[in-house]
C-alpha atoms as a PDB file:
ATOM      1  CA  UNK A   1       0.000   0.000   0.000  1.00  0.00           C
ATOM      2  CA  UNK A   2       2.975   2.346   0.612  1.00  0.00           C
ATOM      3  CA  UNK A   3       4.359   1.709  -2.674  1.00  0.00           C
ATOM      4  CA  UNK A   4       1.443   3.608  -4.231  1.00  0.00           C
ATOM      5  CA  UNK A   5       2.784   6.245  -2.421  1.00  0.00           C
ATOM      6  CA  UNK A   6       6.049   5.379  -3.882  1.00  0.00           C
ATOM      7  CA  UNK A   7       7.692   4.919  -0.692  1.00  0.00           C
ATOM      8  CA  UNK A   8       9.787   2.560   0.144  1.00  0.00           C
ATOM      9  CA  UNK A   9      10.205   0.934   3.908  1.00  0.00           C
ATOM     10  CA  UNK A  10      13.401   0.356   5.486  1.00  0.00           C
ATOM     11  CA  UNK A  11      13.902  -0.039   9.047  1.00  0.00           C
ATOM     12  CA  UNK A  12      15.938   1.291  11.425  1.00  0.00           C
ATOM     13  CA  UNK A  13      17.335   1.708  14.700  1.00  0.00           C
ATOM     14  CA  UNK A  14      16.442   5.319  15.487  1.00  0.00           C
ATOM     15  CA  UNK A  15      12.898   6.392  13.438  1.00  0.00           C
ATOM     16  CA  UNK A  16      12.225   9.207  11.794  1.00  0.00           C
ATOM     17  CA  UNK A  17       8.238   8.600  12.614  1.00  0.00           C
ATOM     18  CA  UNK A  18       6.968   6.195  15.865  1.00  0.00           C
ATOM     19  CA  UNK A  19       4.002   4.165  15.380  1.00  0.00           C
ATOM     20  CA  UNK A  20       2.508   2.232  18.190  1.00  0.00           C
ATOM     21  CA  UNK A  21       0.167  -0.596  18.370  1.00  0.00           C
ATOM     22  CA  UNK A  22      -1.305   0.060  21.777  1.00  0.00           C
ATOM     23  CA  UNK A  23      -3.299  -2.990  23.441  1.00  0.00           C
ATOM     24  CA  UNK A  24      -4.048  -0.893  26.583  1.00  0.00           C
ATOM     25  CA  UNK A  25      -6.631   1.962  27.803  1.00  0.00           C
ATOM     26  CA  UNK A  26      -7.025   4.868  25.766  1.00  0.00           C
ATOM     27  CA  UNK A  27      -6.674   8.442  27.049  1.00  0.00           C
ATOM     28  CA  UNK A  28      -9.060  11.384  26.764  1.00  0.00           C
ATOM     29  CA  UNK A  29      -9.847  13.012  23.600  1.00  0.00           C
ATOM     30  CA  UNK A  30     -10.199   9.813  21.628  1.00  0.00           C
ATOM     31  CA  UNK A  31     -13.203   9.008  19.261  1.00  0.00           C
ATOM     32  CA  UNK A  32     -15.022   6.189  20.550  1.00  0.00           C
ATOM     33  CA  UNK A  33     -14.722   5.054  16.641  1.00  0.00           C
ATOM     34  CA  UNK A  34     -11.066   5.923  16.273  1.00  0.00           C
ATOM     35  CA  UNK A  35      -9.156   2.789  15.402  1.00  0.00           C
ATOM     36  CA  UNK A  36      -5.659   4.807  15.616  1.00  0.00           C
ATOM     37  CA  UNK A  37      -3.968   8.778  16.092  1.00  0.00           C
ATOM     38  CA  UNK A  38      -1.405  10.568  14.835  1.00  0.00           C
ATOM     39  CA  UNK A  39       0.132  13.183  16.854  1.00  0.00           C
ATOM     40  CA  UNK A  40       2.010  15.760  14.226  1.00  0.00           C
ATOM     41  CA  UNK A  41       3.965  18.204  16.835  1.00  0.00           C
ATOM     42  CA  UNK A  42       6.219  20.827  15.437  1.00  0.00           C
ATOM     43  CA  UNK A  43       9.792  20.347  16.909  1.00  0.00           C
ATOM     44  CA  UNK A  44       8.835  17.153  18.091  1.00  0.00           C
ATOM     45  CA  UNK A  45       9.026  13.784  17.002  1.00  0.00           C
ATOM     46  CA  UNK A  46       5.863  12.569  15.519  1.00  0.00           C
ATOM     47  CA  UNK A  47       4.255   9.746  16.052  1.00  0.00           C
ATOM     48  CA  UNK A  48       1.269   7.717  15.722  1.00  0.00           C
ATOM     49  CA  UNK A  49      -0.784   4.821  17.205  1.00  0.00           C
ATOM     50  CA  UNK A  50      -3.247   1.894  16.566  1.00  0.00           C
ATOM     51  CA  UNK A  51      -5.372   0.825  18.772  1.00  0.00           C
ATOM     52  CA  UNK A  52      -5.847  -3.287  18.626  1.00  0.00           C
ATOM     53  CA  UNK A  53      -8.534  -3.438  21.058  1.00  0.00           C
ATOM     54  CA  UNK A  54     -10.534  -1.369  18.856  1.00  0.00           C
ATOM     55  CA  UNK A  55      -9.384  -2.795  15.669  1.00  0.00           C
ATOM     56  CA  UNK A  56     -10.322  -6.352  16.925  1.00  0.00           C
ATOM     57  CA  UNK A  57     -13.854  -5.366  17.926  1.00  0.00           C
ATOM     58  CA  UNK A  58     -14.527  -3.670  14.267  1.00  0.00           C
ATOM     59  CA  UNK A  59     -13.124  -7.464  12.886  1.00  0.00           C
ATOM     60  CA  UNK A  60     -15.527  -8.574  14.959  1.00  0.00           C
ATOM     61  CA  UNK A  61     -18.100  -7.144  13.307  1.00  0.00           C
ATOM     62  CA  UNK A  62     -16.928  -7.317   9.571  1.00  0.00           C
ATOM     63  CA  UNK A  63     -14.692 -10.560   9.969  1.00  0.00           C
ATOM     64  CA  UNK A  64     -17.020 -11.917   7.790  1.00  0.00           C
ATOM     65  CA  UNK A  65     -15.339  -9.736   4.995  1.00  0.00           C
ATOM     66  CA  UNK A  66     -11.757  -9.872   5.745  1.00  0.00           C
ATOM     67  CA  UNK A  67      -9.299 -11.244   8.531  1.00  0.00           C
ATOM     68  CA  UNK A  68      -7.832  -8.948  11.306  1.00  0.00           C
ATOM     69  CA  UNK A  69      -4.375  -8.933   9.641  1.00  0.00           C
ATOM     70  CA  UNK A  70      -5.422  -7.270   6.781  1.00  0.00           C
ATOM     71  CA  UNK A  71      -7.711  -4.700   8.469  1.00  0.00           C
ATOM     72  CA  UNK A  72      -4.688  -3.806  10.823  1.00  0.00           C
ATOM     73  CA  UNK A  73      -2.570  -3.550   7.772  1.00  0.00           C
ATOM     74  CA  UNK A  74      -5.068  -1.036   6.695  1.00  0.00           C
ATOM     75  CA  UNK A  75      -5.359   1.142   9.809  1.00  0.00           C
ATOM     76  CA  UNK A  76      -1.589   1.114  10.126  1.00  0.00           C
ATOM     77  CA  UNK A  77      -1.347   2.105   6.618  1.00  0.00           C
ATOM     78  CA  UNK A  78      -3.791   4.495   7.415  1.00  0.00           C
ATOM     79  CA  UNK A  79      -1.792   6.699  10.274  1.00  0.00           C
ATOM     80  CA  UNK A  80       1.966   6.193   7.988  1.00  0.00           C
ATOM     81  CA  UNK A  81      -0.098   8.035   5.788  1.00  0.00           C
ATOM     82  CA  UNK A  82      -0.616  10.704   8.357  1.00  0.00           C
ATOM     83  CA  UNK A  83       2.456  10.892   9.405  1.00  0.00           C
ATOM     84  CA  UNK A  84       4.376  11.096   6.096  1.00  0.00           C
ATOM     85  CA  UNK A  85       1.849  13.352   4.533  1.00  0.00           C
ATOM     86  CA  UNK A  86       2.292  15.507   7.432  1.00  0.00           C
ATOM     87  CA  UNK A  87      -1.603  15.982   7.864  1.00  0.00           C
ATOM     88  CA  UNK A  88      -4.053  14.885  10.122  1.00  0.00           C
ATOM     89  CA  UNK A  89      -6.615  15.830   7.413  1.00  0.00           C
ATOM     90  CA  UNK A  90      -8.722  12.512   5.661  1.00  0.00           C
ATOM     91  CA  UNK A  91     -10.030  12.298   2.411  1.00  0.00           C
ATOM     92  CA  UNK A  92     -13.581  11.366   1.078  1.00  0.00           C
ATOM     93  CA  UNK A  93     -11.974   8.429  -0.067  1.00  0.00           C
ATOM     94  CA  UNK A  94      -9.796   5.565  -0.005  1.00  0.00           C
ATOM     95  CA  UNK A  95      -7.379   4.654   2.558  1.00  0.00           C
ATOM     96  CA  UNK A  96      -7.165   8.266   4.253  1.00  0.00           C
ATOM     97  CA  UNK A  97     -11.294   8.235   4.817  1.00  0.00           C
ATOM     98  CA  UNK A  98     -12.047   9.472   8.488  1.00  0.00           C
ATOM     99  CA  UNK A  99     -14.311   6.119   9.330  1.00  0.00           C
ATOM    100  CA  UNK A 100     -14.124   3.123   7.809  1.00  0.00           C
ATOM    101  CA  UNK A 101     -16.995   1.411   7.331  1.00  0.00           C
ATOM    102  CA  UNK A 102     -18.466  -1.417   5.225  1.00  0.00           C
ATOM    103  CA  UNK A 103     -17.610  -0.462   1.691  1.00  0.00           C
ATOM    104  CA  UNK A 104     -13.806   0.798   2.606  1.00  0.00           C
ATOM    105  CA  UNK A 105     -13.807  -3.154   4.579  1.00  0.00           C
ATOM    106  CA  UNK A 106     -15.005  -4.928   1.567  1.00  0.00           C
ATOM    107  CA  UNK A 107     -12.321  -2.866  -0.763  1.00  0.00           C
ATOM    108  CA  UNK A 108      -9.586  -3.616   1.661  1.00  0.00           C
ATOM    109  CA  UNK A 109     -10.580  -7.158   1.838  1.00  0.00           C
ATOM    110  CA  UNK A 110     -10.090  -6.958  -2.153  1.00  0.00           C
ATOM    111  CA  UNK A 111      -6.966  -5.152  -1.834  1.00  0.00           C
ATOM    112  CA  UNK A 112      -8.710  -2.069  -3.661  1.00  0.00           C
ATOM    113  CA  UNK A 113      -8.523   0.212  -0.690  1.00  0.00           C
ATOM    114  CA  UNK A 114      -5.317   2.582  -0.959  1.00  0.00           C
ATOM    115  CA  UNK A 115      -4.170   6.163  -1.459  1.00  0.00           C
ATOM    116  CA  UNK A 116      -5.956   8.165  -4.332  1.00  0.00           C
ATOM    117  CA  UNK A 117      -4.297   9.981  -6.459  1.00  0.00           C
ATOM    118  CA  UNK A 118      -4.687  13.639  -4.185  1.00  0.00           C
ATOM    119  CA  UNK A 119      -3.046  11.735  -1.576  1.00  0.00           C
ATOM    120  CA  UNK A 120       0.146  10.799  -4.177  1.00  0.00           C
ATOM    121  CA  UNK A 121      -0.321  14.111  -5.259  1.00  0.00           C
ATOM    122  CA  UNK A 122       0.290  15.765  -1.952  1.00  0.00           C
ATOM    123  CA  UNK A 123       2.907  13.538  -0.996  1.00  0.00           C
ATOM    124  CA  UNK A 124       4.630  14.325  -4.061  1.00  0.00           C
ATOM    125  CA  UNK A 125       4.305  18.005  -3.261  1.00  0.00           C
ATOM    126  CA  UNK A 126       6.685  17.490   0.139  1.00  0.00           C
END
């Protein structure tokens, strides 16, 4: 999904971004239908976080469209995009909608759900 973005993932000791996958309690401030966040801070490091708790209730309820590795690979996917767009802003579509819901889970399930071409756009801009 990245490569659409034309980005290419190498790992290393000290990130650039953080992303989390938190198990635990969320804090205050959170959406009740927020699967992750991305904190953008200037002079900080930014980072990000998915929330599995959350993102293995919502397979509960569409599990009968696709398994909970792909929809985590999706909402991970989801807050990268945040963080190397440098936005917190979603689009009416694909993978950078603000609430997933049936349709996006059926295109993810068919591997149709990524970044449009504003999103490659605006990355390409940076």
């Amino acid at each position: 999904m990245l490569k659409s973005l034309c980005v290419e993932v190498e790992w290393v000791e000290t990130p650039a971004l953080e992303m989390r996958i938190i198990v635990g309690r969320l804090g205050a401030g959170v959406t009740e239908h927020a699967l992750g966040i991305t904190i953008l801070a200037a002079g900080h490091r930014n980072r990000g976080a998915v929330f599995f708790s959350r993102v293995r209730a919502f397979e509960a309820e569409y599990g009968y469209l696709i398994d909970l590795g792909k929809l985590l690979g999706c909402v991970l996917a989801h807050e990268i995009g945040h963080l190397l767009l440098g936005t917190t802003a979603h689009s009416p579509e694909g993978i950078m909608i603000a609430n997933f819901g049936e349709a996006e889970v059926l295109r993810a399930a068919q591997r149709r759900l990524r970044f449009t071409p504003s999103d490659r756009e605006m990355f390409s801009a940076k």
